[in-house]
N, C-alpha and C. Protein backbone atom coordinates (compact mmCIF):
# COMPACT_ATOMS: atom_id res chain seq x y z
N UNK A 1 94.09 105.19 103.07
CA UNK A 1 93.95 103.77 102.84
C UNK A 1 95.24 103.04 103.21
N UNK A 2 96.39 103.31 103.12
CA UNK A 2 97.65 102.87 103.18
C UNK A 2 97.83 103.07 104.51
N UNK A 3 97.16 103.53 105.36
CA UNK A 3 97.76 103.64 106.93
C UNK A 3 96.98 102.32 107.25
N UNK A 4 95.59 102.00 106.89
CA UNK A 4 95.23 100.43 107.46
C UNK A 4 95.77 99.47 106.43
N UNK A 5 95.64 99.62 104.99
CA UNK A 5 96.74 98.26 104.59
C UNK A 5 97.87 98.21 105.15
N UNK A 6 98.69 99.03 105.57
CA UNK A 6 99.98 98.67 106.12
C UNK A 6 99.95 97.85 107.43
N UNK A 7 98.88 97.54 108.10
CA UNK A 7 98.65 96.99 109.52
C UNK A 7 99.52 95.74 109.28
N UNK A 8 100.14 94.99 110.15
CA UNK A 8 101.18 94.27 110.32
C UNK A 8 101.47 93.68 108.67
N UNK A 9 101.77 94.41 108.29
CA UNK A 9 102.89 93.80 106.83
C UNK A 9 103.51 94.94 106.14
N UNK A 10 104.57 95.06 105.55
CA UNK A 10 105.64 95.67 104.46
C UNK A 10 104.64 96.82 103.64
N UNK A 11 105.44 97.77 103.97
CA UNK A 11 104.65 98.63 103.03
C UNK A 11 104.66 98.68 101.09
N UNK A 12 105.66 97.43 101.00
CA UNK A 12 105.44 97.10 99.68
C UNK A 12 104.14 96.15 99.25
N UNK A 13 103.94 95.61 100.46
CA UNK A 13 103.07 94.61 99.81
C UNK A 13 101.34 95.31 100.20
N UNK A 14 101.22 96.80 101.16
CA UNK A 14 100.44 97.15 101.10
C UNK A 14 100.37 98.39 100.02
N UNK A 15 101.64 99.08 99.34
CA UNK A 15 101.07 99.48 98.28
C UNK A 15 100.34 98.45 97.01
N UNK A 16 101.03 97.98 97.03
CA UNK A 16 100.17 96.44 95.65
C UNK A 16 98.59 96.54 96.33
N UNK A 17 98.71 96.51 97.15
CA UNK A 17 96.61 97.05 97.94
C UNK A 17 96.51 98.00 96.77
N UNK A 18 97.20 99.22 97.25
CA UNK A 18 96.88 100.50 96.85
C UNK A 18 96.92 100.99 95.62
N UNK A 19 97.60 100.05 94.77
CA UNK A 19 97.48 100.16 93.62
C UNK A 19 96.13 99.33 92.84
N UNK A 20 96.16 98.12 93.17
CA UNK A 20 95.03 97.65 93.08
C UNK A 20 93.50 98.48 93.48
N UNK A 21 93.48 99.07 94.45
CA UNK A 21 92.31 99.98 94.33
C UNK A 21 91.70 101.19 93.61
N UNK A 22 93.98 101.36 93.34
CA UNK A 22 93.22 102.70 92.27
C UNK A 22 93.14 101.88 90.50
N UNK A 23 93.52 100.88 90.72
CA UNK A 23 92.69 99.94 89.15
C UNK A 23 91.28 100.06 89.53
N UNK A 24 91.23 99.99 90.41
CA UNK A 24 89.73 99.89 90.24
C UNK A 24 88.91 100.86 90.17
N UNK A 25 89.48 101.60 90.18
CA UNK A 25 88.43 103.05 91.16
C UNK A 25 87.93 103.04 92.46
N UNK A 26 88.76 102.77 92.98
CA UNK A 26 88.24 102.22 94.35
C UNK A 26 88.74 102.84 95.52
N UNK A 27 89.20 104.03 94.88
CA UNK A 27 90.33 104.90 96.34
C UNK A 27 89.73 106.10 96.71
N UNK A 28 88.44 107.09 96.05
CA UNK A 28 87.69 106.92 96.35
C UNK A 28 86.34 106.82 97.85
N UNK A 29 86.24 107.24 98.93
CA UNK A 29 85.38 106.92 99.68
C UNK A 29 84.00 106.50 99.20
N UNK A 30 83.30 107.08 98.63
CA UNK A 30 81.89 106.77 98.04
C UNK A 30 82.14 105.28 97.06
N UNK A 31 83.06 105.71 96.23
CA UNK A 31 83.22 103.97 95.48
C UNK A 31 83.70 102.67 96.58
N UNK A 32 84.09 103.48 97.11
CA UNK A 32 84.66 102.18 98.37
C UNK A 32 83.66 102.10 99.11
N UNK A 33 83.00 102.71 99.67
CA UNK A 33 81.87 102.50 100.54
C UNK A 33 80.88 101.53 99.34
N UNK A 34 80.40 101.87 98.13
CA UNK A 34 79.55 101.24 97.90
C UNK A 34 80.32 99.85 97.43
N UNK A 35 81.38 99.31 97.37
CA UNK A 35 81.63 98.33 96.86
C UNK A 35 81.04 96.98 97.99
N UNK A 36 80.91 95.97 97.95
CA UNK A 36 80.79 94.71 98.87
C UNK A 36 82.41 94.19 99.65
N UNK A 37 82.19 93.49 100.61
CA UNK A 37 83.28 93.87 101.42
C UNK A 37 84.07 92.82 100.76
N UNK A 38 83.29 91.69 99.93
CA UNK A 38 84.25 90.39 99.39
C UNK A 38 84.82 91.26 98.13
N UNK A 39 84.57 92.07 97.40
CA UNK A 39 85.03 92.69 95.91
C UNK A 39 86.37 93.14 96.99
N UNK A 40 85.87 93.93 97.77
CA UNK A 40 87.11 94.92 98.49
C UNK A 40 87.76 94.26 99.14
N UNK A 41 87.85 92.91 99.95
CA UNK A 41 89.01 91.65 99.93
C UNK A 41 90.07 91.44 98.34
N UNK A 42 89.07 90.81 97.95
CA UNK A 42 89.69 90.58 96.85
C UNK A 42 90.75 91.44 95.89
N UNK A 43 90.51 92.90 96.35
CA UNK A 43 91.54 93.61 95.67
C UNK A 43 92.58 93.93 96.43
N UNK A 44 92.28 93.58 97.86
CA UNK A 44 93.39 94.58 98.90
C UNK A 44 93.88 93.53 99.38
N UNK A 45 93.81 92.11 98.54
CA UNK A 45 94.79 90.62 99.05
C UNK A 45 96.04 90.76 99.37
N UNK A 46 96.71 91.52 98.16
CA UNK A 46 98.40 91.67 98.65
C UNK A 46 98.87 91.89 99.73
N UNK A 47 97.77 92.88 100.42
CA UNK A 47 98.41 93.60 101.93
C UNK A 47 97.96 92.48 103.36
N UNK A 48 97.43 91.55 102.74
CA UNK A 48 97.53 90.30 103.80
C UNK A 48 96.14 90.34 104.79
N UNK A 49 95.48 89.63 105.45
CA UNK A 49 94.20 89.68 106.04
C UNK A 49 93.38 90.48 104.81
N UNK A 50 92.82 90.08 103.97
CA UNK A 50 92.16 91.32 103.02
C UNK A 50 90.83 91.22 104.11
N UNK A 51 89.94 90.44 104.67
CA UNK A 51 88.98 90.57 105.15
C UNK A 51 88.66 91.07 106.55
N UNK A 52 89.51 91.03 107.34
CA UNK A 52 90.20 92.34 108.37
C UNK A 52 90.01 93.88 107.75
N UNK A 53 90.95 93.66 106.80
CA UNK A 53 91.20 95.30 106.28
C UNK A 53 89.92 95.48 105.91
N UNK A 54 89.22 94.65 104.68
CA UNK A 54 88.38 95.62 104.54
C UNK A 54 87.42 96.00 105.55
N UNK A 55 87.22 95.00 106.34
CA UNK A 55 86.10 95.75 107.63
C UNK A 55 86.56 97.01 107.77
N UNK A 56 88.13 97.23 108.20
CA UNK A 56 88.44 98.24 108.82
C UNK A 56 88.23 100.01 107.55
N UNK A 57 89.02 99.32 106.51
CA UNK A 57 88.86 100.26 105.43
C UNK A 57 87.25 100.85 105.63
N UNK A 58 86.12 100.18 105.15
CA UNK A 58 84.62 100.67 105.47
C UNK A 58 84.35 100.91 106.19
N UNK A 59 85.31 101.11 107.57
CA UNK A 59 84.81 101.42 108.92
C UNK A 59 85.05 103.08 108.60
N UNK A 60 86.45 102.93 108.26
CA UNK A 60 87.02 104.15 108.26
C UNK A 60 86.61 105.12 107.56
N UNK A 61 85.90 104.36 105.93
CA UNK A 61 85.23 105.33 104.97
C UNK A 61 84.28 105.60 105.63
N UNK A 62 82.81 104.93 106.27
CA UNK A 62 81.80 105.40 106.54
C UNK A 62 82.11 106.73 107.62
N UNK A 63 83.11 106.02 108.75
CA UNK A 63 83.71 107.85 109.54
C UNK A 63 83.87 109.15 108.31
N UNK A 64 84.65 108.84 107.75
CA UNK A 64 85.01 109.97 106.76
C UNK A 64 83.91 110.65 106.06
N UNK A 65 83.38 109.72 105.54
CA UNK A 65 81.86 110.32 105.24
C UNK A 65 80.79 110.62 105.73
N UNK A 66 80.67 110.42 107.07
CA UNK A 66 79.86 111.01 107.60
C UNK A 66 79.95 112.12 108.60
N UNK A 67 81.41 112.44 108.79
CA UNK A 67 82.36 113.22 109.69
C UNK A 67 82.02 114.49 108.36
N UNK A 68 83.16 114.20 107.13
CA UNK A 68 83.71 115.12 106.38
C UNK A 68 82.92 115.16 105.38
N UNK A 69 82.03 114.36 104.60
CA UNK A 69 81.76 114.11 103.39
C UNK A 69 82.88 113.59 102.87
N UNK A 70 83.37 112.71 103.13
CA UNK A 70 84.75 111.80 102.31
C UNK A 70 85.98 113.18 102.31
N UNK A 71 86.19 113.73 102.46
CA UNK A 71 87.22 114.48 102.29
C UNK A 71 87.84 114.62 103.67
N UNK A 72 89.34 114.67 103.01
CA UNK A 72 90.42 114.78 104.44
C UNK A 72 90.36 115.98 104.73
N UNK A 73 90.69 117.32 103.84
CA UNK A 73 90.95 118.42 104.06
C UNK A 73 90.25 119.60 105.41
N UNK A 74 89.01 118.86 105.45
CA UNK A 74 88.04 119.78 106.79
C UNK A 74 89.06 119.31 108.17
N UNK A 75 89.56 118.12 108.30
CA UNK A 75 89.75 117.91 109.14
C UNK A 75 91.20 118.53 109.70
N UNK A 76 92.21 119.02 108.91
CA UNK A 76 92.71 119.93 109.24
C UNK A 76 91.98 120.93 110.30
N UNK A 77 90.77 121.61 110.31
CA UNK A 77 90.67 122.86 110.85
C UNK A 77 90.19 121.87 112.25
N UNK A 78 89.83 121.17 112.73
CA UNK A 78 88.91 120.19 113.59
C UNK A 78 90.11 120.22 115.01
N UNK A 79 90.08 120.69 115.92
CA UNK A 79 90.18 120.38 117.33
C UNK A 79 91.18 119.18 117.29
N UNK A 80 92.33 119.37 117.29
CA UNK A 80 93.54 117.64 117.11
C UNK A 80 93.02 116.53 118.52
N UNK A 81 92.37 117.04 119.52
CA UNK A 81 92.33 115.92 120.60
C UNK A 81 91.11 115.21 120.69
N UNK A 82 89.79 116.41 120.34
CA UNK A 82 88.79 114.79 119.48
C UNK A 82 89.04 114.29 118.59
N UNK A 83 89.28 115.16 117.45
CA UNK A 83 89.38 114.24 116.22
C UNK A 83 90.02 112.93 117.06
N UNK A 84 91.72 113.28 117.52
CA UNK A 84 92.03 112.41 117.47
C UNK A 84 91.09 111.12 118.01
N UNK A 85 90.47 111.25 119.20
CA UNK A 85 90.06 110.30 120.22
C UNK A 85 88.24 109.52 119.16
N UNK A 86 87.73 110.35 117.98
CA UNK A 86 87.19 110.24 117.17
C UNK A 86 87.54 108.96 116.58
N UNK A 87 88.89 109.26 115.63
CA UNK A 87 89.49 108.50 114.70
C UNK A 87 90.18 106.92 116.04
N UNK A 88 90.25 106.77 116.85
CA UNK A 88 90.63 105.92 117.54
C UNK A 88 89.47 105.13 117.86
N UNK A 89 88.11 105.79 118.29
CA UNK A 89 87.07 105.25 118.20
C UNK A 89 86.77 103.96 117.10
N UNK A 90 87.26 104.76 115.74
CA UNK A 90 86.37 103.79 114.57
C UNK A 90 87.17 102.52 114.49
N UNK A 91 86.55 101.35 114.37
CA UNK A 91 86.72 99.90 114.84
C UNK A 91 88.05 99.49 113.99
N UNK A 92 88.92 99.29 114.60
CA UNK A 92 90.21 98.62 113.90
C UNK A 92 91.69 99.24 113.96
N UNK A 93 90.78 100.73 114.54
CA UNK A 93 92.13 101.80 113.84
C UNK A 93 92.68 102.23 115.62
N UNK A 94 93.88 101.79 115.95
CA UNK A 94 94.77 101.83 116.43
C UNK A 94 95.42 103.46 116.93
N UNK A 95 96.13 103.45 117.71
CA UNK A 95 96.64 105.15 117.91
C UNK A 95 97.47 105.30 116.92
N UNK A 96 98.82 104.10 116.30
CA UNK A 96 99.88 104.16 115.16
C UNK A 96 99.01 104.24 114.08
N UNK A 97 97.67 103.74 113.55
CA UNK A 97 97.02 103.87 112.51
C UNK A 97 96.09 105.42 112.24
N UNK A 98 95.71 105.96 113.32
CA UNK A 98 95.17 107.00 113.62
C UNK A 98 95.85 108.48 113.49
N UNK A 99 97.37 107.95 114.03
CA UNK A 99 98.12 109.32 113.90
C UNK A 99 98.87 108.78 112.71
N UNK A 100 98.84 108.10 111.86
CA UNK A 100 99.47 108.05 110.39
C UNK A 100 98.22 108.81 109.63
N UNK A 101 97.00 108.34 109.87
CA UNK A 101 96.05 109.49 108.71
C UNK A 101 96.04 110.72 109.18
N UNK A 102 96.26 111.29 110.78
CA UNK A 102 96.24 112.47 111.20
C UNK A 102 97.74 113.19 110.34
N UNK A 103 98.64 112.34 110.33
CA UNK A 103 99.74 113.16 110.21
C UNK A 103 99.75 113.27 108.12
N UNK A 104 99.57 112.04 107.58
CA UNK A 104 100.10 112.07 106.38
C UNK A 104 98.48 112.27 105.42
N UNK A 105 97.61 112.32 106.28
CA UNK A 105 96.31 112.47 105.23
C UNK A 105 95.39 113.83 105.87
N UNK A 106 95.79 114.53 107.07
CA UNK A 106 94.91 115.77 107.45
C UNK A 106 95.85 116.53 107.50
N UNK A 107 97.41 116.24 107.71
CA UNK A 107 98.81 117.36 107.80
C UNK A 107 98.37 117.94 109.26
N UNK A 108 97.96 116.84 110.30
CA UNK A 108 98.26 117.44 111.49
C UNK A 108 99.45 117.15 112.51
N UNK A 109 100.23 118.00 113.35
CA UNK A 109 101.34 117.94 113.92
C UNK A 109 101.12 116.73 114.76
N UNK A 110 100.81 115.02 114.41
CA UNK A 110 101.20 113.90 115.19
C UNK A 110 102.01 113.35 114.73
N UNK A 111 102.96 112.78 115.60
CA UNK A 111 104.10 112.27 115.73
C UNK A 111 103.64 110.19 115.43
N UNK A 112 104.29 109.89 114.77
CA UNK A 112 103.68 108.86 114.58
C UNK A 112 104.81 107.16 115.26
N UNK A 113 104.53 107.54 116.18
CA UNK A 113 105.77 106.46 117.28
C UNK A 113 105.81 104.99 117.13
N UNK A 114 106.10 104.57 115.94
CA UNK A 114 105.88 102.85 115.15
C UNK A 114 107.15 102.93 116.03
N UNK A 115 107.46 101.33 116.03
CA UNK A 115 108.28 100.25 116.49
C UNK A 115 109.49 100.90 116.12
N UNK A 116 110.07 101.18 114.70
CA UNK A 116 111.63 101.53 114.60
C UNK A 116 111.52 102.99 116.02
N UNK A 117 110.40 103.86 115.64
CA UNK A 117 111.01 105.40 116.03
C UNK A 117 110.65 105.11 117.77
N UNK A 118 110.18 103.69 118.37
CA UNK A 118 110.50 103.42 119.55
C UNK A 118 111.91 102.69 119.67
N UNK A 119 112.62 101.69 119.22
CA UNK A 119 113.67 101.17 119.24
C UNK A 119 114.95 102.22 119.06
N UNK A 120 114.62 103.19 118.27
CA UNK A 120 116.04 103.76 117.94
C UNK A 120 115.62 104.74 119.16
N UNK A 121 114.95 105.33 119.62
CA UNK A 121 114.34 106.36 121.28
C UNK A 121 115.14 105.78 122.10
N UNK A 122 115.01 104.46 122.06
CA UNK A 122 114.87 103.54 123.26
C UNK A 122 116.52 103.56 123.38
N UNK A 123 117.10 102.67 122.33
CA UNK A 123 118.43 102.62 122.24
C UNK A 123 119.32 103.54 122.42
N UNK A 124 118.87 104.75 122.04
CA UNK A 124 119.42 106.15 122.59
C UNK A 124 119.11 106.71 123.85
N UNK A 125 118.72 106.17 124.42
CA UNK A 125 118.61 106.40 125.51
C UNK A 125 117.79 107.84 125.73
N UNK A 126 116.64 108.02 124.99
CA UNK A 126 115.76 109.01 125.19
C UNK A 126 114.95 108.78 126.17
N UNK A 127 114.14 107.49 125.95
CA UNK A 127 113.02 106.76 126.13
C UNK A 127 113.40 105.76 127.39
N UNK A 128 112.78 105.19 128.51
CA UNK A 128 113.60 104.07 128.82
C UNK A 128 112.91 102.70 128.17
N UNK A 129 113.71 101.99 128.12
CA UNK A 129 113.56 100.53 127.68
C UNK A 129 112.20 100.19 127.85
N UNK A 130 111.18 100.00 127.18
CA UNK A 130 109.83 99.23 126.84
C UNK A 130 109.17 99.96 126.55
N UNK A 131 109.21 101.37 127.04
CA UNK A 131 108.63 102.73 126.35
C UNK A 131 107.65 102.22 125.39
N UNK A 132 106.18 102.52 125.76
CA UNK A 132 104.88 102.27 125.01
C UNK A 132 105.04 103.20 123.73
N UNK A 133 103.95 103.40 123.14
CA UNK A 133 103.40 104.28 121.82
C UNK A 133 103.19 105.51 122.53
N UNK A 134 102.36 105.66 123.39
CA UNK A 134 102.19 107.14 124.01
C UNK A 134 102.90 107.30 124.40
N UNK A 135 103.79 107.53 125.44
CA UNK A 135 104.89 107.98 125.78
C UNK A 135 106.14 108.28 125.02
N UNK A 136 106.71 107.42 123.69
CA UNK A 136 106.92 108.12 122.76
C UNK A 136 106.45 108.88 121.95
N UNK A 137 105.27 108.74 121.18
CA UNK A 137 104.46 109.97 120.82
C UNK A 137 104.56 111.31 121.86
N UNK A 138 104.28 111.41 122.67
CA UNK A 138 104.54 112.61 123.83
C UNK A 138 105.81 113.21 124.06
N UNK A 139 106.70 111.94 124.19
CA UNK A 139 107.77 112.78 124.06
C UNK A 139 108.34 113.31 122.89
N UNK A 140 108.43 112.81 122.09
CA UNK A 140 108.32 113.67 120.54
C UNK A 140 107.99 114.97 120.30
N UNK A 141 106.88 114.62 120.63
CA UNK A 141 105.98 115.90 120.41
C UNK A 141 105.75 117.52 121.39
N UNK A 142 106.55 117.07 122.76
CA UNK A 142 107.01 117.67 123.56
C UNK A 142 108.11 118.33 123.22
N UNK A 143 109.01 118.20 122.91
CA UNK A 143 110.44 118.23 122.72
C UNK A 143 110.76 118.85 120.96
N UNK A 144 109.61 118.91 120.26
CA UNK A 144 110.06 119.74 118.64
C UNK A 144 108.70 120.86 118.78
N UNK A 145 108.97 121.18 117.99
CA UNK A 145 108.03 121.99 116.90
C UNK A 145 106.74 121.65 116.98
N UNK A 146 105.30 122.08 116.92
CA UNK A 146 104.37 121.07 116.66
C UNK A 146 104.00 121.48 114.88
N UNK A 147 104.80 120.77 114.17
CA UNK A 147 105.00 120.49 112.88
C UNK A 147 104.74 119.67 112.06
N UNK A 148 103.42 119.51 111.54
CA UNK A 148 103.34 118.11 110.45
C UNK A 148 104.63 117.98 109.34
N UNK A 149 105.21 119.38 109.06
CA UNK A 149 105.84 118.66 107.66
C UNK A 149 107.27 118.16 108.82
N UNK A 150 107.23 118.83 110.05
CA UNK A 150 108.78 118.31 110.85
C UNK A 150 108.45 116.14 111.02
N UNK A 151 107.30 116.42 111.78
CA UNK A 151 107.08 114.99 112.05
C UNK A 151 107.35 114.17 110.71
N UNK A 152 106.75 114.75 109.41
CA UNK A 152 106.91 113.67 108.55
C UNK A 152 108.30 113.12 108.06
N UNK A 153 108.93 114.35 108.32
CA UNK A 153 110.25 113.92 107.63
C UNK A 153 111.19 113.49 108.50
N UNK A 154 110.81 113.59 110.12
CA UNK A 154 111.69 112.87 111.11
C UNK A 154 110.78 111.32 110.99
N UNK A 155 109.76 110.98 111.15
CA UNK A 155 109.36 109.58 110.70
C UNK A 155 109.89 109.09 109.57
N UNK A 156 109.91 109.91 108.16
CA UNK A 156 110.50 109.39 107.36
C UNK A 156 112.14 108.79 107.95
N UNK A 157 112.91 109.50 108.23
CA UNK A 157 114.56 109.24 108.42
C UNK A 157 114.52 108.35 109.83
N UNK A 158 114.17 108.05 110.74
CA UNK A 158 113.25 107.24 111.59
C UNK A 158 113.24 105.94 111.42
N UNK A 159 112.20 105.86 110.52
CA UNK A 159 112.46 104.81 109.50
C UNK A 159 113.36 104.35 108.96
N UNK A 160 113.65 105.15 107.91
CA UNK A 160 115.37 104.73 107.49
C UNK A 160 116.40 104.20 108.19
N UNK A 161 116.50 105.00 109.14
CA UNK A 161 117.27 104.65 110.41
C UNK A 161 117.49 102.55 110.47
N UNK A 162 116.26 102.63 111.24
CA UNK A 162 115.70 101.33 111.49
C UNK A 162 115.81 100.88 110.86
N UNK A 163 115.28 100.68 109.55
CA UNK A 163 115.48 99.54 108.89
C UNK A 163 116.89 99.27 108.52
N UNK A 164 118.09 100.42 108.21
CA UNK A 164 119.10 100.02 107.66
C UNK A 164 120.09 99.76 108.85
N UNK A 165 119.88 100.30 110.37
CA UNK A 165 120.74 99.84 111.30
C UNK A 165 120.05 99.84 112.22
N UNK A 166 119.00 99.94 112.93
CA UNK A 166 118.09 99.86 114.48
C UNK A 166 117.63 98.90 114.30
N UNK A 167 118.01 98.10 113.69
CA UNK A 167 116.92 96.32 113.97
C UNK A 167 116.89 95.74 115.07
N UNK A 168 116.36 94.42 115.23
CA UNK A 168 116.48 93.68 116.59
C UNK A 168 117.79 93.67 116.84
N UNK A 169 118.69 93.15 115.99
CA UNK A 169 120.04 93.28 116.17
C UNK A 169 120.96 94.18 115.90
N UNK A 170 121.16 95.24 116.68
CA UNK A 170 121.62 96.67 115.98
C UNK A 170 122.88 96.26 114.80
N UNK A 171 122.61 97.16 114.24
CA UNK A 171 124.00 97.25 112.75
C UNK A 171 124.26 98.89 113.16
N UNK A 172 125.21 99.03 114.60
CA UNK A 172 125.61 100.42 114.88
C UNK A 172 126.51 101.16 113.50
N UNK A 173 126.85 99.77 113.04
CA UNK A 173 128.80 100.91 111.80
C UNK A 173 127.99 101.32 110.86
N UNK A 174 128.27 102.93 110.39
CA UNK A 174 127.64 103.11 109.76
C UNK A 174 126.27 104.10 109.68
N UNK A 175 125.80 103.94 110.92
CA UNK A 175 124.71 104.44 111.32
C UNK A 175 125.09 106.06 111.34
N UNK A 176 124.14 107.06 111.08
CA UNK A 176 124.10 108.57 111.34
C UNK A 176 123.69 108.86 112.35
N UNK A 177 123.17 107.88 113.21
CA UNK A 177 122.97 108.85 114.47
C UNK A 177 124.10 107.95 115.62
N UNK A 178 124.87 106.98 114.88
CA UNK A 178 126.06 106.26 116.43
C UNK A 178 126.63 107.51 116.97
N UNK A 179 127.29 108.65 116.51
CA UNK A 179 127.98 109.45 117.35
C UNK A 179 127.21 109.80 118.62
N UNK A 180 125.77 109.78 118.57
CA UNK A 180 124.62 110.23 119.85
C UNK A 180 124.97 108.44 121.05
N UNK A 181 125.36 107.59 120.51
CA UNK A 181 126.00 106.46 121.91
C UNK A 181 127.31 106.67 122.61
N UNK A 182 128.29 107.87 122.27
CA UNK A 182 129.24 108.77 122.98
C UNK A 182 129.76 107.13 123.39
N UNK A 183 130.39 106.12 122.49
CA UNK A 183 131.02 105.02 122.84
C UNK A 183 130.47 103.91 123.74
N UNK A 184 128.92 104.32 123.84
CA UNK A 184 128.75 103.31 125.08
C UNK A 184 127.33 102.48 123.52
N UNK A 185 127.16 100.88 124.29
CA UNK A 185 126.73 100.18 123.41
C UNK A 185 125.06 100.24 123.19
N UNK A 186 124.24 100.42 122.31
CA UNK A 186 122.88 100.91 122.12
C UNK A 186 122.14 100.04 123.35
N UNK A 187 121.51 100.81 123.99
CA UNK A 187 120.49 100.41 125.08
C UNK A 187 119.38 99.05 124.29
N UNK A 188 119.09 98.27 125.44
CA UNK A 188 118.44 97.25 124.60
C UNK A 188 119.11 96.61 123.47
């Protein structure tokens, strides 16, 4: 649920979604599926567009349930390149939204290439400058382990990264990975 509330807003204001659903009982596939899509606005307001999300949320439950019977766990054993191209299929859900439930809700080895873990690529000069989602995803995923718990915890620090120094406007002092710019100034 938290990989589509998070769609363009703060993951604080899409847990307040996520908490709100589990007031309700609503986290859940079968309770979420049967709820109406205005009840399921109304609770997942915090995370911004509630009537977007929920399309997308019921898009995603009815996949799940009719894929898995609501459960993530089968999908572990499932072929990673339909699923994936599966889960991209269902209406709303994105490749960054797709490989966040692949990686943090089935524990499969996708690399999940959001905006910071392209900017700090980019700036390091891994990636070149405009470097899409796939092509970081690929190269990622080329280049380690094919590791869900590796990916999660390099997205996690990734993250970190970014937000506390890879912004639009780099904040290099300080940073744990400046020694990798060998004195020259972050790309982009």
């Amino acid at each position: 649920m938290g990989a589509v509330l998070t769609q363009h807003t703060a993951w604080p204001y899409a847990a307040r979604a996520v908490a709100a659903l589990r007031a309700a009982g609503l986290l859940g596939p079968r309770r979420l599926a049967a709820t109406s899509a205005a009840a399921l606005a109304r609770a997942i307001r915090p995370a911004g567009t509630p009537r977007v999300k929920a399309r997308r949320l019921r898009a995603l439950t009815r996949w799940l349930l009719a894929r898995t019977g609501g459960r993530f766990a089968p999908l572990a054993g499932l072929p990673l390149g339909p699923l994936r191209r599966e889960l991209l299929a269902v209406p709303g859900l994105g490749p960054e939204t797709a490989d966040a439930i692949l990686l943090y809700a089935a524990a499969r080895p996708v690399f999940v290439a959001d905006a910071y873990a392209r900017r700090v690529l980019g700036r390091h000069r891994l990636l070149p400058r405009g470097a899409g989602y796939e092509d970081a995803r690929r190269f990622v995923e080329a280049h380690l382990p094919s590791d869900p718990a590796l990916f999660n915890e390099l997205h996690a620090l990734v993250v970190a990264v970014g937000k506390a120094h890879c912004r639009a406007r780099p904040r290099c002092a300080g940073c744990p990975l400046r020694f990798d710019l060998r004195g020259r100034p972050p790309a982009g």
